[in-house]
Protein backbone atom coordinates (compact mmCIF):
# COMPACT_ATOMS: atom_id res chain seq x y z
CA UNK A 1 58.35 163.27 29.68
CA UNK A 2 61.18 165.85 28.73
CA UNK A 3 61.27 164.66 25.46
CA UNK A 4 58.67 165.08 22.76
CA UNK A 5 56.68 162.03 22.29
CA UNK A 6 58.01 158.76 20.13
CA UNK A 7 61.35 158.29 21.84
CA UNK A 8 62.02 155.37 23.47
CA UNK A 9 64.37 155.01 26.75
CA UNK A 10 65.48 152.39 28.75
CA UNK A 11 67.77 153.00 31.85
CA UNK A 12 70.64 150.50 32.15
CA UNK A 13 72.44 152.00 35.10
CA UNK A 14 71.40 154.24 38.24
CA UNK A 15 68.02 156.66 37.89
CA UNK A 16 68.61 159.86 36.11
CA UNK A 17 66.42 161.84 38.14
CA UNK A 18 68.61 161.18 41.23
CA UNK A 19 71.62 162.24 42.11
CA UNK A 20 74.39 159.72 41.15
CA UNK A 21 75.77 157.97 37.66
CA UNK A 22 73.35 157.14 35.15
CA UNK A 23 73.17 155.20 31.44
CA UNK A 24 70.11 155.07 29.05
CA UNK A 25 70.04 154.22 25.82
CA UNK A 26 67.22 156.61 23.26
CA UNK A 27 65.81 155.38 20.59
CA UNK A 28 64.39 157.83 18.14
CA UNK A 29 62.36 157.35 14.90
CA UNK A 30 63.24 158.35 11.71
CA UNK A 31 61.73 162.37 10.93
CA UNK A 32 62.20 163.11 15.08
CA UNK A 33 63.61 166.46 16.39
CA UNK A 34 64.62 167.70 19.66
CA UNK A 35 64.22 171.21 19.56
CA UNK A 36 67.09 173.65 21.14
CA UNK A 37 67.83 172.70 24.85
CA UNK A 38 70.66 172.70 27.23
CA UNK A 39 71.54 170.07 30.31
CA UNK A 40 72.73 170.90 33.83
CA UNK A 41 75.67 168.48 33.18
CA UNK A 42 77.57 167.07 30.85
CA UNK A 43 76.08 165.12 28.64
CA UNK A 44 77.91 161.70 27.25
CA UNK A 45 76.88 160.48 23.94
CA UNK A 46 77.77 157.69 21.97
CA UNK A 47 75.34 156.74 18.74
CA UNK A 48 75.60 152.98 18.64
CA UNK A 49 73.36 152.72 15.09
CA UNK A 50 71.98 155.51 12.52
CA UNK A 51 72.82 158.75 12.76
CA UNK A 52 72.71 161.77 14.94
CA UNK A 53 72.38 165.43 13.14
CA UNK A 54 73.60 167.75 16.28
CA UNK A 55 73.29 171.59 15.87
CA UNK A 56 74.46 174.60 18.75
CA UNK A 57 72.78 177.73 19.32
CA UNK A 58 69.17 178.94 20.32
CA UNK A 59 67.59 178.15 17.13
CA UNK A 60 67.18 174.64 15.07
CA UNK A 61 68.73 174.98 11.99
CA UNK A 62 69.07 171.75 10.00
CA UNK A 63 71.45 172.92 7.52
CA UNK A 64 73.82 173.99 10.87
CA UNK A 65 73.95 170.52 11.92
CA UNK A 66 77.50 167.91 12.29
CA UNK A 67 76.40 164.48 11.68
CA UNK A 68 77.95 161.76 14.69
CA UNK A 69 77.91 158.37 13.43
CA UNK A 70 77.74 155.21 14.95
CA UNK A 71 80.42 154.33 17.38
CA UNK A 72 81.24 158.22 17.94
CA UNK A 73 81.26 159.36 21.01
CA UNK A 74 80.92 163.45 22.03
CA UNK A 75 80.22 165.38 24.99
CA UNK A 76 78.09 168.60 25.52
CA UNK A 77 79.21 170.49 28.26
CA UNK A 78 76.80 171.98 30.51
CA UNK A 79 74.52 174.80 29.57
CA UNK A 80 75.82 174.07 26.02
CA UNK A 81 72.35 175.19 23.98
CA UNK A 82 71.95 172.32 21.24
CA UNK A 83 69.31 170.25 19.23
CA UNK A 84 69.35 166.99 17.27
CA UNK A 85 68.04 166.08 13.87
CA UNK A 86 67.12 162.14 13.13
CA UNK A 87 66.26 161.44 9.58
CA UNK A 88 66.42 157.92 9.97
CA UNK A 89 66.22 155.30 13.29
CA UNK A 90 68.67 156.17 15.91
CA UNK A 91 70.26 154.57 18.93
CA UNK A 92 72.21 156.35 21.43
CA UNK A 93 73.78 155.68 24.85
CA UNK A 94 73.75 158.18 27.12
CA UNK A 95 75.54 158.72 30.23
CA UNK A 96 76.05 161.44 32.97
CA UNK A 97 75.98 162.40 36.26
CA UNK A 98 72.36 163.08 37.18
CA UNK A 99 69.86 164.95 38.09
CA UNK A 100 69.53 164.64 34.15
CA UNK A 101 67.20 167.73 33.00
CA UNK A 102 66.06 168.95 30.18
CA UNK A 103 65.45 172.76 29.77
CA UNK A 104 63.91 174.06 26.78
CA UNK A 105 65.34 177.76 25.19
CA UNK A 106 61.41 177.92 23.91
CA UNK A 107 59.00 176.65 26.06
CA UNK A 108 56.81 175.88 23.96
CA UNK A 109 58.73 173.58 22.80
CA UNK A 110 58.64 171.77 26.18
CA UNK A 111 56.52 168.35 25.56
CA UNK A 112 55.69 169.07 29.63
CA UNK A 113 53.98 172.35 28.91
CA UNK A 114 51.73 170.55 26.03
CA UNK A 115 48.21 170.62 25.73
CA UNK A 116 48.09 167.16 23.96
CA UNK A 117 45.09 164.97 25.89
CA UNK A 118 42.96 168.07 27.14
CA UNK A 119 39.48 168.04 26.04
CA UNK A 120 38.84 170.91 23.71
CA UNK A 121 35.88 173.08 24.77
């Protein structure tokens, strides 16, 4: 639910929402964003196909991006404010020590504060 909708996850290892180790691999659609955000822990990435466009700061910027190709690995420290850029299919594992949690810099950029599915009156 922390991330906007047409990723796909799978948990391999442990349960990110509890405290302990965790692995998922994310599977994101060509055209997806993930607007600026930061993690309570490190974050462990490797992209095992496509391509991941990372950017830092408070604001998404697509020409501020480094591109991490498949079989990189990189890791955002804590409270590190990034986003991510996918202009084609991506796969990525990710691992951590968990609680894993998302926090928007915008929140309305939060999928969890959406509107989506209300009836409009």
């Amino acid at each position: 639910a922390a991330l906007p909708p047409g990723a796909q996850v799978a948990v391999l290892r442990g349960d990110p929402t509890k405290p302990g180790i965790f692995t998922m691999r994310l599977k994101f659609p060509a055209g997806y964003v993930v607007m600026p955000h930061w993690h309570t822990q490190d974050e462990h990435i490797t992209v095992i196909s496509g391509e991941l466009k990372i950017g830092m700061g408070d604001k998404a910027n697509r020409t501020e991006t480094t591109s991490v190709l498949p079989g990189s690995l990189m890791v955002m420290p804590k409270t590190h404010h990034h986003f991510g850029y996918f202009d084609k299919e991506t796969v990525l594992q990710l691992h951590g020590i968990s609680p894993w949690v998302v926090n928007y810099i915008n929140p309305a950029d939060d999928p969890r504060n959406s509107k989506a599915g209300e009836t409009k009156k």
